[in-house]
PDB file of N, CA and C in Angstrom:
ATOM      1  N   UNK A   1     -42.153 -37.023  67.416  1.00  0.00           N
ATOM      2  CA  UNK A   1     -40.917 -37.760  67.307  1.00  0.00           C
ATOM      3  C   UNK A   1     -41.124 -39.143  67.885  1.00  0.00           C
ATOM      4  N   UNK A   2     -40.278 -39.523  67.455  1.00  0.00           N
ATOM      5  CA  UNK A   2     -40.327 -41.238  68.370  1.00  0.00           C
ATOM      6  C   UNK A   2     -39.282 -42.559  67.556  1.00  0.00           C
ATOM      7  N   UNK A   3     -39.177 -43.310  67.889  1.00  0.00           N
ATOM      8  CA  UNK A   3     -38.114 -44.314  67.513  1.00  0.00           C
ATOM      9  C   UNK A   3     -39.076 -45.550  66.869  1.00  0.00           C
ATOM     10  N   UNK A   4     -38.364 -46.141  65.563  1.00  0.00           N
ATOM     11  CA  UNK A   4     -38.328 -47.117  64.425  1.00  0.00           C
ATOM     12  C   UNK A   4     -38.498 -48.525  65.653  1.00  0.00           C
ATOM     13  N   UNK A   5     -39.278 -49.139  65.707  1.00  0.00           N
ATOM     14  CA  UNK A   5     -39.254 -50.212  66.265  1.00  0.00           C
ATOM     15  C   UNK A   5     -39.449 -51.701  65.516  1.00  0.00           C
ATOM     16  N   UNK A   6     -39.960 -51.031  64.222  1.00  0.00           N
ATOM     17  CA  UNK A   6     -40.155 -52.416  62.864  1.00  0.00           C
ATOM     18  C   UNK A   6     -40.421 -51.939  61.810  1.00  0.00           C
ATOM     19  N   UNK A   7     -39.402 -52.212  60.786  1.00  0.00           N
ATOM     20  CA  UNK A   7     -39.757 -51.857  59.551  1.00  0.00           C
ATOM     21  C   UNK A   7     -40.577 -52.728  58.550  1.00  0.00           C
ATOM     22  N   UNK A   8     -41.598 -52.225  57.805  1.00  0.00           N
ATOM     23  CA  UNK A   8     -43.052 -52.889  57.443  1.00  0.00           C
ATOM     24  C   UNK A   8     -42.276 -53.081  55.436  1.00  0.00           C
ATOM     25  N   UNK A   9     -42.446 -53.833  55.055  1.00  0.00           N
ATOM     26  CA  UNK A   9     -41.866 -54.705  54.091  1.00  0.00           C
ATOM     27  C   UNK A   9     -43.455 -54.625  53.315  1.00  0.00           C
ATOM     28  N   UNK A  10     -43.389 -54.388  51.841  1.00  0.00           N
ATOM     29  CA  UNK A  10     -44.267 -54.585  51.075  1.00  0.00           C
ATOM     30  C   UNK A  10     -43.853 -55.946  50.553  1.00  0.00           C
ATOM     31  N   UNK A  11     -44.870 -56.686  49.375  1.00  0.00           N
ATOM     32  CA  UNK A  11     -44.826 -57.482  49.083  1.00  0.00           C
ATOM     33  C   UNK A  11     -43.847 -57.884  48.227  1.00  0.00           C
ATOM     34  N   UNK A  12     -42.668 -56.904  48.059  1.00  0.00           N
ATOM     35  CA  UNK A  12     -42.044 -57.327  47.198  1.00  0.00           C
ATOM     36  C   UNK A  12     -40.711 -57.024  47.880  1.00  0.00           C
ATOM     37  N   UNK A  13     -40.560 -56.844  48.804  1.00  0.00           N
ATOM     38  CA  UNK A  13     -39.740 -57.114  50.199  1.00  0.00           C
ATOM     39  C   UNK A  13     -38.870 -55.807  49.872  1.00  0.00           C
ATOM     40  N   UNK A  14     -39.331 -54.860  49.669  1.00  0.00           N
ATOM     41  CA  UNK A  14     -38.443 -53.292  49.800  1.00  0.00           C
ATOM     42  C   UNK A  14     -39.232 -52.936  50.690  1.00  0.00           C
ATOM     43  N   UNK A  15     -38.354 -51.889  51.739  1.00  0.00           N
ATOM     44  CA  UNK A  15     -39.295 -51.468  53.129  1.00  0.00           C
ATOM     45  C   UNK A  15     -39.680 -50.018  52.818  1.00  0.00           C
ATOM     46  N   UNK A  16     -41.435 -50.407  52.895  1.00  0.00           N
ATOM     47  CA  UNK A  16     -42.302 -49.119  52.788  1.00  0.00           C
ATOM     48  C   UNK A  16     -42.922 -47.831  53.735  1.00  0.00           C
ATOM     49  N   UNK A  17     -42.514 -48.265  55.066  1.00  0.00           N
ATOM     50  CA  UNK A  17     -42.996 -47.782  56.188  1.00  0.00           C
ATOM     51  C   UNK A  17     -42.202 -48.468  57.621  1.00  0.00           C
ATOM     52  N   UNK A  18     -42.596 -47.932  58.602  1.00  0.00           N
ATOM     53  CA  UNK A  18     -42.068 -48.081  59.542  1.00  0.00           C
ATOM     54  C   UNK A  18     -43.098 -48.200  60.920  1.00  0.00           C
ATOM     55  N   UNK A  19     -43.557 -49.115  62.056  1.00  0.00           N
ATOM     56  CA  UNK A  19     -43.642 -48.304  62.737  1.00  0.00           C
ATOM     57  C   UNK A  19     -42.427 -47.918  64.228  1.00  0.00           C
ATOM     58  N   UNK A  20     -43.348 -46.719  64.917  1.00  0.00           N
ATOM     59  CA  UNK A  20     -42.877 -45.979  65.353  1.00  0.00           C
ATOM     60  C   UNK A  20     -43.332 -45.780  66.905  1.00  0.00           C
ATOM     61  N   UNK A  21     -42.557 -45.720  67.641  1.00  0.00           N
ATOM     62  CA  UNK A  21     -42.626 -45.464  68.777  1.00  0.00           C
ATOM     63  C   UNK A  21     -42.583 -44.182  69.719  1.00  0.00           C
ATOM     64  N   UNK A  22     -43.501 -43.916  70.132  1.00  0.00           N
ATOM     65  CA  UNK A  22     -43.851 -41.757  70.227  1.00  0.00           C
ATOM     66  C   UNK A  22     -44.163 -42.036  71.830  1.00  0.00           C
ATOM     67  N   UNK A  23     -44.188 -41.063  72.225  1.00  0.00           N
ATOM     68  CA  UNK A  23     -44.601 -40.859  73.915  1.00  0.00           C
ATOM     69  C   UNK A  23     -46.076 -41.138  74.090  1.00  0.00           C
ATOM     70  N   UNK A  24     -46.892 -40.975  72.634  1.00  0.00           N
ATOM     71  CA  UNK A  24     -48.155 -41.318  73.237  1.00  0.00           C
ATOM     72  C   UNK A  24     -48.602 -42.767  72.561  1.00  0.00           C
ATOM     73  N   UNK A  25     -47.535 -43.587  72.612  1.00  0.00           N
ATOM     74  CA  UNK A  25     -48.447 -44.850  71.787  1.00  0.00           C
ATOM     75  C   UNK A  25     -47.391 -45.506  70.966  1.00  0.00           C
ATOM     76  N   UNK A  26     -48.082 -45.990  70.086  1.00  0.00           N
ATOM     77  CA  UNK A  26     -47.164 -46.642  68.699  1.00  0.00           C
ATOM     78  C   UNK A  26     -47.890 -46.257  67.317  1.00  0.00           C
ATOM     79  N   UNK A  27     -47.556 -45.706  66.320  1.00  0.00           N
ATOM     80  CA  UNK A  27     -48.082 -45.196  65.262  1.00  0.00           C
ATOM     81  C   UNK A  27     -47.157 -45.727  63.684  1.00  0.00           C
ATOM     82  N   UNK A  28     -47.876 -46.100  62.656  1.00  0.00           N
ATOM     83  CA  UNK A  28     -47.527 -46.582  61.981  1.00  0.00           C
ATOM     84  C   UNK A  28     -47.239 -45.155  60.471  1.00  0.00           C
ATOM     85  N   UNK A  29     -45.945 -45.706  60.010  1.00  0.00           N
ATOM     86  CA  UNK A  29     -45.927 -44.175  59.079  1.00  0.00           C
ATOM     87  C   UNK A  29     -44.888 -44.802  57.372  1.00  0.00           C
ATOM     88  N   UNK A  30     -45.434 -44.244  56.725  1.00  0.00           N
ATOM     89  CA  UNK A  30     -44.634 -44.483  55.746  1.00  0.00           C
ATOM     90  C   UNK A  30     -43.125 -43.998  55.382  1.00  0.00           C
ATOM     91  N   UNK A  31     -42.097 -44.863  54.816  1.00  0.00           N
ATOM     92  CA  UNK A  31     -41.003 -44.083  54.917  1.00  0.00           C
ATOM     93  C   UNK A  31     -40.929 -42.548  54.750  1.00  0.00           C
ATOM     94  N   UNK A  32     -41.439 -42.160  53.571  1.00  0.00           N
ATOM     95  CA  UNK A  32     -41.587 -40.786  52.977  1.00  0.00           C
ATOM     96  C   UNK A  32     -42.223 -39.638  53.956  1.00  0.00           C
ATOM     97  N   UNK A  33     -42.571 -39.966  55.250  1.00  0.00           N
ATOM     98  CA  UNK A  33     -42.469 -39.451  56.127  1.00  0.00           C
ATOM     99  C   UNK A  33     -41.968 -39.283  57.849  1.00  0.00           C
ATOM    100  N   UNK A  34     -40.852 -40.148  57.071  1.00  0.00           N
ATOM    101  CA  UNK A  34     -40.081 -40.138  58.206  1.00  0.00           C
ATOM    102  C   UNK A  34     -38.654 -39.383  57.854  1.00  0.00           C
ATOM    103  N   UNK A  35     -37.948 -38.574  58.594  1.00  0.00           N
ATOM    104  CA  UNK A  35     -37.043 -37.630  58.835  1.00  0.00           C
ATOM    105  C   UNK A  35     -35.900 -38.393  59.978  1.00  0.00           C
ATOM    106  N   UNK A  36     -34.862 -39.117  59.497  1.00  0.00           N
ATOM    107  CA  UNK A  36     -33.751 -38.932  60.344  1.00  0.00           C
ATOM    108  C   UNK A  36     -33.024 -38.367  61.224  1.00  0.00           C
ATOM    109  N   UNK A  37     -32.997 -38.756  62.800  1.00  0.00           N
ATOM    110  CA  UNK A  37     -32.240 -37.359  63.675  1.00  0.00           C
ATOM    111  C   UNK A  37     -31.430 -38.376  63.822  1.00  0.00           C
ATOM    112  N   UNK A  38     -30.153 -37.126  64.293  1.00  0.00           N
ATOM    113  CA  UNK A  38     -28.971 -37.548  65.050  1.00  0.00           C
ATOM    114  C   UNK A  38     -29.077 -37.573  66.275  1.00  0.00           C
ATOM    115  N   UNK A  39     -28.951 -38.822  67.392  1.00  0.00           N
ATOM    116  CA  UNK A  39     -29.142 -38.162  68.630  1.00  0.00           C
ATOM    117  C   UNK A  39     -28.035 -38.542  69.098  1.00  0.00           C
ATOM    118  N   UNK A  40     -27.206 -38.192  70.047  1.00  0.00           N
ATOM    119  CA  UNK A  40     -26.230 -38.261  70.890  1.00  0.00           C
ATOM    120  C   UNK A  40     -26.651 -39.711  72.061  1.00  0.00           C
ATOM    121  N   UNK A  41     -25.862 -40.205  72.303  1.00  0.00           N
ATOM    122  CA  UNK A  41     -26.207 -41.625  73.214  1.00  0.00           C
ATOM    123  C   UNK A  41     -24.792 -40.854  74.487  1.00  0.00           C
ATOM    124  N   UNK A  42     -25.480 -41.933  75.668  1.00  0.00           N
ATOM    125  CA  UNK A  42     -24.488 -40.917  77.076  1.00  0.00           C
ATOM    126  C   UNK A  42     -23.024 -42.443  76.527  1.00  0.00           C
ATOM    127  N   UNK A  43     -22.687 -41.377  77.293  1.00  0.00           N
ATOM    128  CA  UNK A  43     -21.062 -41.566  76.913  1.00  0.00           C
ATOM    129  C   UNK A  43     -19.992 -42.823  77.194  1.00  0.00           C
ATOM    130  N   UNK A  44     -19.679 -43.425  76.689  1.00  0.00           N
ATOM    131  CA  UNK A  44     -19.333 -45.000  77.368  1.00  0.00           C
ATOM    132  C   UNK A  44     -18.356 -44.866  78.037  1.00  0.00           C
ATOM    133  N   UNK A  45     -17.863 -46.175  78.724  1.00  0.00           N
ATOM    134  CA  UNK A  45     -16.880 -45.526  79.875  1.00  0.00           C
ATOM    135  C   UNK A  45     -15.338 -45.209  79.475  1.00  0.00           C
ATOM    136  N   UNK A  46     -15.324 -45.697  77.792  1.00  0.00           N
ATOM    137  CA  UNK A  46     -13.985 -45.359  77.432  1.00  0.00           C
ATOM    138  C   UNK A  46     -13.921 -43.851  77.247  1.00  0.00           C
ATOM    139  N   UNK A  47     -15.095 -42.934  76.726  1.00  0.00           N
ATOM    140  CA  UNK A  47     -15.158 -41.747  76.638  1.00  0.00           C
ATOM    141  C   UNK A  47     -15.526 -40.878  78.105  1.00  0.00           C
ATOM    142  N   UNK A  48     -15.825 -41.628  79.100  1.00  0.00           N
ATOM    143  CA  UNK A  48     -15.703 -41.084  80.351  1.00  0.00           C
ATOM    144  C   UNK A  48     -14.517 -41.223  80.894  1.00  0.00           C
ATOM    145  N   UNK A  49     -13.458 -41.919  80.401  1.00  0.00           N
ATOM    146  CA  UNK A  49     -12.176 -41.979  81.098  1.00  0.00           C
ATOM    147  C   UNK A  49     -11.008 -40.859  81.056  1.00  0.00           C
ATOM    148  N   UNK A  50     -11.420 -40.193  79.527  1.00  0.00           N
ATOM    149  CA  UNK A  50     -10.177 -38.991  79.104  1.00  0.00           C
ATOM    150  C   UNK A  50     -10.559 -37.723  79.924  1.00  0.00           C
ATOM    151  N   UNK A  51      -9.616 -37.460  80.333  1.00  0.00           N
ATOM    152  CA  UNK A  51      -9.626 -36.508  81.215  1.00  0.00           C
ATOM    153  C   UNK A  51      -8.725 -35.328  80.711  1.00  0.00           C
ATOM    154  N   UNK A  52      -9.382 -33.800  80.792  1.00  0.00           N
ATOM    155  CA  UNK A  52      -8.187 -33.030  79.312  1.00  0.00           C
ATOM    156  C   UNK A  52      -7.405 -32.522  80.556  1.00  0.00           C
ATOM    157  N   UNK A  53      -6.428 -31.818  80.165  1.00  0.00           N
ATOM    158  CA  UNK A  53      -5.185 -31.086  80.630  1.00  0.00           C
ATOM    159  C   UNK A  53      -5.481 -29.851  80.979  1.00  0.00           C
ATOM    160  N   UNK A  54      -5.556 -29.388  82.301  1.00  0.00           N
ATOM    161  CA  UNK A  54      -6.025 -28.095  82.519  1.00  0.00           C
ATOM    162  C   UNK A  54      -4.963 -27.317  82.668  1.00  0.00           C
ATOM    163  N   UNK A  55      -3.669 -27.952  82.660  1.00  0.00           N
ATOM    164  CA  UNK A  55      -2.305 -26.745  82.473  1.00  0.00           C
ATOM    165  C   UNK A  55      -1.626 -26.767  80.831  1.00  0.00           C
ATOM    166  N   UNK A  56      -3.194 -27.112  79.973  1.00  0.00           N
ATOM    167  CA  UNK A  56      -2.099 -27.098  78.522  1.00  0.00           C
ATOM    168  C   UNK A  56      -2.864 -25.411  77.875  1.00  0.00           C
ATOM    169  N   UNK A  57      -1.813 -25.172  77.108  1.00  0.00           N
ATOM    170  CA  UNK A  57      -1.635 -24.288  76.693  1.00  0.00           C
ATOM    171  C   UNK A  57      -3.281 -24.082  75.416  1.00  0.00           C
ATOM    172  N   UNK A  58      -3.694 -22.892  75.284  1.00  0.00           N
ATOM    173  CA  UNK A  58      -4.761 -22.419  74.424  1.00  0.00           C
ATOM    174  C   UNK A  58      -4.326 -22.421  73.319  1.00  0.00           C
ATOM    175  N   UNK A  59      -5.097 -23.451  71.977  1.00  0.00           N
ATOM    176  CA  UNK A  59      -4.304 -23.376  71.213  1.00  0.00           C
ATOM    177  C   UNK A  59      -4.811 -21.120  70.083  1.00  0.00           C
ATOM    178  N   UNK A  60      -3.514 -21.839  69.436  1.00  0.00           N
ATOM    179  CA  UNK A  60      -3.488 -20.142  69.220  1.00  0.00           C
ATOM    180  C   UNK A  60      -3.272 -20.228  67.510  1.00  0.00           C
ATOM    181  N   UNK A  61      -4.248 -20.051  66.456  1.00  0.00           N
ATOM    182  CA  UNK A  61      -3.421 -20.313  64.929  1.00  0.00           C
ATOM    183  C   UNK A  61      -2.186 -19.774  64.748  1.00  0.00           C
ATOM    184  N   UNK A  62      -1.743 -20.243  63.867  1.00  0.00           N
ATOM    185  CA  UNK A  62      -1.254 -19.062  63.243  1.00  0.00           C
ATOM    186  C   UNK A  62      -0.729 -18.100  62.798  1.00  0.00           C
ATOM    187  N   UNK A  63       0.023 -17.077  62.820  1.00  0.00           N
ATOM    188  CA  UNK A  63      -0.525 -15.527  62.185  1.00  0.00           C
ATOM    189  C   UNK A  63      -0.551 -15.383  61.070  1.00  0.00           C
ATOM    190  N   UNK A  64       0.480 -16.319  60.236  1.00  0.00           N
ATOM    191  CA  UNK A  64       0.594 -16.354  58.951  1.00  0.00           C
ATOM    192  C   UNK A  64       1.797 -17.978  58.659  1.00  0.00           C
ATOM    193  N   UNK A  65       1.027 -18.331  57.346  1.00  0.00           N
ATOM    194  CA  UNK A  65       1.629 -19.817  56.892  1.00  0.00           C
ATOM    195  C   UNK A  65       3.342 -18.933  56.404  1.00  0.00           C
ATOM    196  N   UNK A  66       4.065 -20.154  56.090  1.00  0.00           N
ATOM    197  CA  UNK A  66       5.239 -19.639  55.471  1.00  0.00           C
ATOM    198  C   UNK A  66       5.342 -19.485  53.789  1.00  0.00           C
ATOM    199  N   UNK A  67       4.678 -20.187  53.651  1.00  0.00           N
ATOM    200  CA  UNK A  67       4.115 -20.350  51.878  1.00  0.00           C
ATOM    201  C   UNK A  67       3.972 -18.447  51.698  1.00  0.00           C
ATOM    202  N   UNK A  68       2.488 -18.204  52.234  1.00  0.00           N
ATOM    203  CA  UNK A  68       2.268 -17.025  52.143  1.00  0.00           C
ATOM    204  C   UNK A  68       3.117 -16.107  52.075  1.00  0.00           C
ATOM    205  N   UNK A  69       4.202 -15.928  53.213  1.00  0.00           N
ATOM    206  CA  UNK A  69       5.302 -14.938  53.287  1.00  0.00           C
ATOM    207  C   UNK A  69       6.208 -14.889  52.041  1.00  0.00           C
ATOM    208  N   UNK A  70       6.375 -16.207  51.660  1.00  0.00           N
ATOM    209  CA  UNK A  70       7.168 -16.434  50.917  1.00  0.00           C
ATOM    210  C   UNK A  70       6.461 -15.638  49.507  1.00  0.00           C
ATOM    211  N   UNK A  71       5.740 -16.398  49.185  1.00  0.00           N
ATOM    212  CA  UNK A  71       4.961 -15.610  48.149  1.00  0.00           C
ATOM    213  C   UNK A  71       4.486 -13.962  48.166  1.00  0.00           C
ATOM    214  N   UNK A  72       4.366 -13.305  49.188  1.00  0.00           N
ATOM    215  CA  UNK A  72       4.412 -11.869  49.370  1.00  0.00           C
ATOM    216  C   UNK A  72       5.914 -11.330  48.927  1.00  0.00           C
ATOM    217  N   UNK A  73       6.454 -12.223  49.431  1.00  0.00           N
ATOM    218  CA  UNK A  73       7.798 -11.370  48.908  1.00  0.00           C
ATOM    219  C   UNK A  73       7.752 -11.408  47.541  1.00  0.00           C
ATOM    220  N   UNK A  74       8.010 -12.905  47.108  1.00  0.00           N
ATOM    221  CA  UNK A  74       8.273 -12.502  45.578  1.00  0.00           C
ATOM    222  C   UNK A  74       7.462 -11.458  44.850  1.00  0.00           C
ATOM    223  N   UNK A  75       5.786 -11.695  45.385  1.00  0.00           N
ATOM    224  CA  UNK A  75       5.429 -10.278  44.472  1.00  0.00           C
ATOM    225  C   UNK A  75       5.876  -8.726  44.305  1.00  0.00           C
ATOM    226  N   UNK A  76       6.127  -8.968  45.548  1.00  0.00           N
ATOM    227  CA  UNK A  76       6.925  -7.321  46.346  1.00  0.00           C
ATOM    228  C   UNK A  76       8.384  -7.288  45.369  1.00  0.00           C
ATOM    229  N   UNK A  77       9.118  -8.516  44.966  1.00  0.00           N
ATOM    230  CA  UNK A  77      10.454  -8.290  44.434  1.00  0.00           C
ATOM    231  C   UNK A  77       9.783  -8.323  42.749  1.00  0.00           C
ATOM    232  N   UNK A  78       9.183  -8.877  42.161  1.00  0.00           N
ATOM    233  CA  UNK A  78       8.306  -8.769  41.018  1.00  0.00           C
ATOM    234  C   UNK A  78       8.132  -7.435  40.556  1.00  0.00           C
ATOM    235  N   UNK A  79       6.888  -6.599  41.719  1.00  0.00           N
ATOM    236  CA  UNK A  79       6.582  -5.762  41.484  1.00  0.00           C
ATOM    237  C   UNK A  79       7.543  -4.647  41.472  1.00  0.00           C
ATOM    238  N   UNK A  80       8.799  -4.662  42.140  1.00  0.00           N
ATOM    239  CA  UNK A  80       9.834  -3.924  42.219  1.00  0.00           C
ATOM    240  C   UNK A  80      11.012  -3.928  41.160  1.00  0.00           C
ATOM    241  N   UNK A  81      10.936  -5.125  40.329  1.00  0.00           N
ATOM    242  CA  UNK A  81      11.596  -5.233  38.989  1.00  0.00           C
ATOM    243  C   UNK A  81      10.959  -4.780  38.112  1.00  0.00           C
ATOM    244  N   UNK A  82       9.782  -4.607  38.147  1.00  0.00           N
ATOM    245  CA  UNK A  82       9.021  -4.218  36.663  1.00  0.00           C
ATOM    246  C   UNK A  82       9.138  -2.417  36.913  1.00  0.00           C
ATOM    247  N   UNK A  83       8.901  -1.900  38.014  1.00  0.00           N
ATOM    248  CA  UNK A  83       9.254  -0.201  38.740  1.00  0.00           C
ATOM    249  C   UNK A  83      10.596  -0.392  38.270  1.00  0.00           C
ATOM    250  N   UNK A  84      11.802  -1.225  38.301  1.00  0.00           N
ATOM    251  CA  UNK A  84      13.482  -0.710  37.978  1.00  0.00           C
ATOM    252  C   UNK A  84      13.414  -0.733  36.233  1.00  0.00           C
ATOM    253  N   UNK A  85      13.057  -1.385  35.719  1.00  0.00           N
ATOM    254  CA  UNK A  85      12.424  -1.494  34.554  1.00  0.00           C
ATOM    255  C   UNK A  85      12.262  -0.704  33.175  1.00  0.00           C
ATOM    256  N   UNK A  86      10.791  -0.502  34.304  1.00  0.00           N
ATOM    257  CA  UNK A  86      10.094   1.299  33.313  1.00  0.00           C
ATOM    258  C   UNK A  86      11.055   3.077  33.651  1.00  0.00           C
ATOM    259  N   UNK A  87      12.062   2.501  34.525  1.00  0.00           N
ATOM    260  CA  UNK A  87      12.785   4.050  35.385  1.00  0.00           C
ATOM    261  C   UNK A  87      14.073   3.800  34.188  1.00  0.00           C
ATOM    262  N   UNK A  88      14.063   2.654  33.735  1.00  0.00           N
ATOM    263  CA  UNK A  88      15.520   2.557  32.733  1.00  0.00           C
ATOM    264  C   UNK A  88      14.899   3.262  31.188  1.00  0.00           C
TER     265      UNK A  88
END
């Protein structure tokens, strides 16, 4: 692993390689083998300032949307008209 310190420009000024900065040195590599990480950087002081709420409540989903209910019923009254139905 190691960090992009200059990107190497062919002659027709699209960038072909990179080098690279590793724990043991500096090594030169072509794009096509280089792999993108995400790394996390420490935290600036606006994100060191929020401080969370240790008397707020756990959030909790849920148990069921109202859409859903709603729609259970009608099938339940659906399915219970087509049963009054076939009994006539």
């Amino acid at each position: 692993m190691g960090v992009v310190e200059k990107l190497i420009a062919g002659k027709d000024g699209v960038v072909r390689g990179a080098i690279l900065k590793t724990g043991n040195g500096r090594k030169e590599r072509s794009l096509q083998h280089l792999y993108p990480l995400e790394v996390a950087s420490a935290p600036t002081k606006s994100q060191q300032s929020k401080v969370l709420n240790p008397k707020a409540k756990a959030f909790e989903p849920r148990k069921s949307r109202a859409a859903k209910t709603r729609a259970s019923e009608k099938i339940g009254q659906i399915i219970s008209d087509i049963a009054d139905s076939k009994d006539n």
